[in-house]
Protein backbone atom coordinates (compact mmCIF):
# COMPACT_ATOMS: atom_id res chain seq x y z
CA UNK A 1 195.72 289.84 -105.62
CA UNK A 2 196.68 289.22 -101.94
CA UNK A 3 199.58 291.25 -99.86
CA UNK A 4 201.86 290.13 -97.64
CA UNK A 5 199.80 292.14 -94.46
CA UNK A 6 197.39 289.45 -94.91
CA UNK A 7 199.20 286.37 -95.09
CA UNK A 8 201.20 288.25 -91.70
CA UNK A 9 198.01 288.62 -89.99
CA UNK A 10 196.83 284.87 -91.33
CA UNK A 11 199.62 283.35 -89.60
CA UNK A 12 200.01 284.94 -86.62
CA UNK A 13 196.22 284.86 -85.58
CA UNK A 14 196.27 281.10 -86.73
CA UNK A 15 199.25 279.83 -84.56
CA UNK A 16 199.23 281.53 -81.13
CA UNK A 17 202.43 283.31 -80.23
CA UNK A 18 203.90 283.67 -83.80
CA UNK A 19 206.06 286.31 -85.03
CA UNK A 20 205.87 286.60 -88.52
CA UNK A 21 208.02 288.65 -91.38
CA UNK A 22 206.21 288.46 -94.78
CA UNK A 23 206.86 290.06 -98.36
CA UNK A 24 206.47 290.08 -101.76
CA UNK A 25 209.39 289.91 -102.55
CA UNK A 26 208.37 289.90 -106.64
CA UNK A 27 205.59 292.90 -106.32
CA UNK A 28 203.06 290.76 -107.97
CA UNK A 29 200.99 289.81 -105.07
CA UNK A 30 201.70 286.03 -105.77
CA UNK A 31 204.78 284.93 -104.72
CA UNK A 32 206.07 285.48 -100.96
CA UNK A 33 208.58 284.86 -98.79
CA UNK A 34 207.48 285.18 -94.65
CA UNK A 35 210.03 284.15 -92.07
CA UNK A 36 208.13 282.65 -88.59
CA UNK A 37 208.98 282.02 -85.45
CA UNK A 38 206.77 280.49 -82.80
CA UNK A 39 206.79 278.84 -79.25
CA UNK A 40 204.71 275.73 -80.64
CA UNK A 41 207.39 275.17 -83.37
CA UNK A 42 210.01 273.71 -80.51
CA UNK A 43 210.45 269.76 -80.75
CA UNK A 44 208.42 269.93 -84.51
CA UNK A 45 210.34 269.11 -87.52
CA UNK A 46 210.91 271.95 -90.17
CA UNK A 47 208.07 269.72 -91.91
CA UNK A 48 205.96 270.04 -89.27
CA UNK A 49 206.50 273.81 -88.76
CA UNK A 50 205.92 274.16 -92.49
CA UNK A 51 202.27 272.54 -92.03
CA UNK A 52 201.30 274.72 -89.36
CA UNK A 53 202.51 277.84 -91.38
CA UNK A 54 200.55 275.87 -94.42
CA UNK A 55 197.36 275.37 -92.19
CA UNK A 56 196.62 278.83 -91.50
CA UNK A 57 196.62 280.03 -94.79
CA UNK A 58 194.57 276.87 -96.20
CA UNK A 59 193.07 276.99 -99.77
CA UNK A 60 194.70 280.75 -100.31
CA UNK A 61 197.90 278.30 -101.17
CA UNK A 62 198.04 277.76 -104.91
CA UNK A 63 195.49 279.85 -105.62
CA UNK A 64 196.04 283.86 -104.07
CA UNK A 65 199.26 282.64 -102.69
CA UNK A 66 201.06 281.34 -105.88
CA UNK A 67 204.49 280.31 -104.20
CA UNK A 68 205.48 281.12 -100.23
CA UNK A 69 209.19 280.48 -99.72
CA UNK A 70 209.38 279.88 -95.91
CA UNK A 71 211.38 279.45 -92.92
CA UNK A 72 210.67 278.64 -89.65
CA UNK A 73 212.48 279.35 -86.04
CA UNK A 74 211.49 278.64 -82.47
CA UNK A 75 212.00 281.39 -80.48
CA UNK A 76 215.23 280.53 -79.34
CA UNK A 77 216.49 280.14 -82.68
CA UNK A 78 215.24 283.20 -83.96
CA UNK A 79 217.08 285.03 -81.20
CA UNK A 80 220.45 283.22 -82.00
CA UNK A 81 220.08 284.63 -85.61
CA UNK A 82 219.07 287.90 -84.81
CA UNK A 83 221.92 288.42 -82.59
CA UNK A 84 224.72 288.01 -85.00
């Protein structure tokens, strides 16, 4: 079983800056959804944002991580949809 504080903490110590909402959003410990935002994000491609997330939690995906539902916002995009 793996929680959602843990994948958190995964991602933000793996990509410097990150802000990252994460939860378990079924209660089984398997499938997640986590909402990032990071500095190094601006100019990547949502696929490339994706593989950072992806990188810091490495083999944990498909095995304690069963799904992660994701998205990903530079900072400046986070604030534009926190402010509506």
């Amino acid at each position: 079983m793996f929680e959602a504080s843990e994948i958190k903490r995964l991602i933000e110590a793996g990509i410097p800056g990150a802000t990252a909402i994460v939860l378990d959003d079924a209660g089984d410990h398997e499938h997640f959804t986590a909402e990032v935002s990071a500095p190094s994000f601006e100019g990547l491609s949502l696929v490339k944002q994706h593989q950072a997330v992806y990188r810091t939690l490495g083999e944990r995906m498909g095995r304690e991580i069963h799904a992660l539902a994701l998205n990903t916002f530079t900072p400046a995009q986070w604030a534009s949809r926190t402010a509506r």
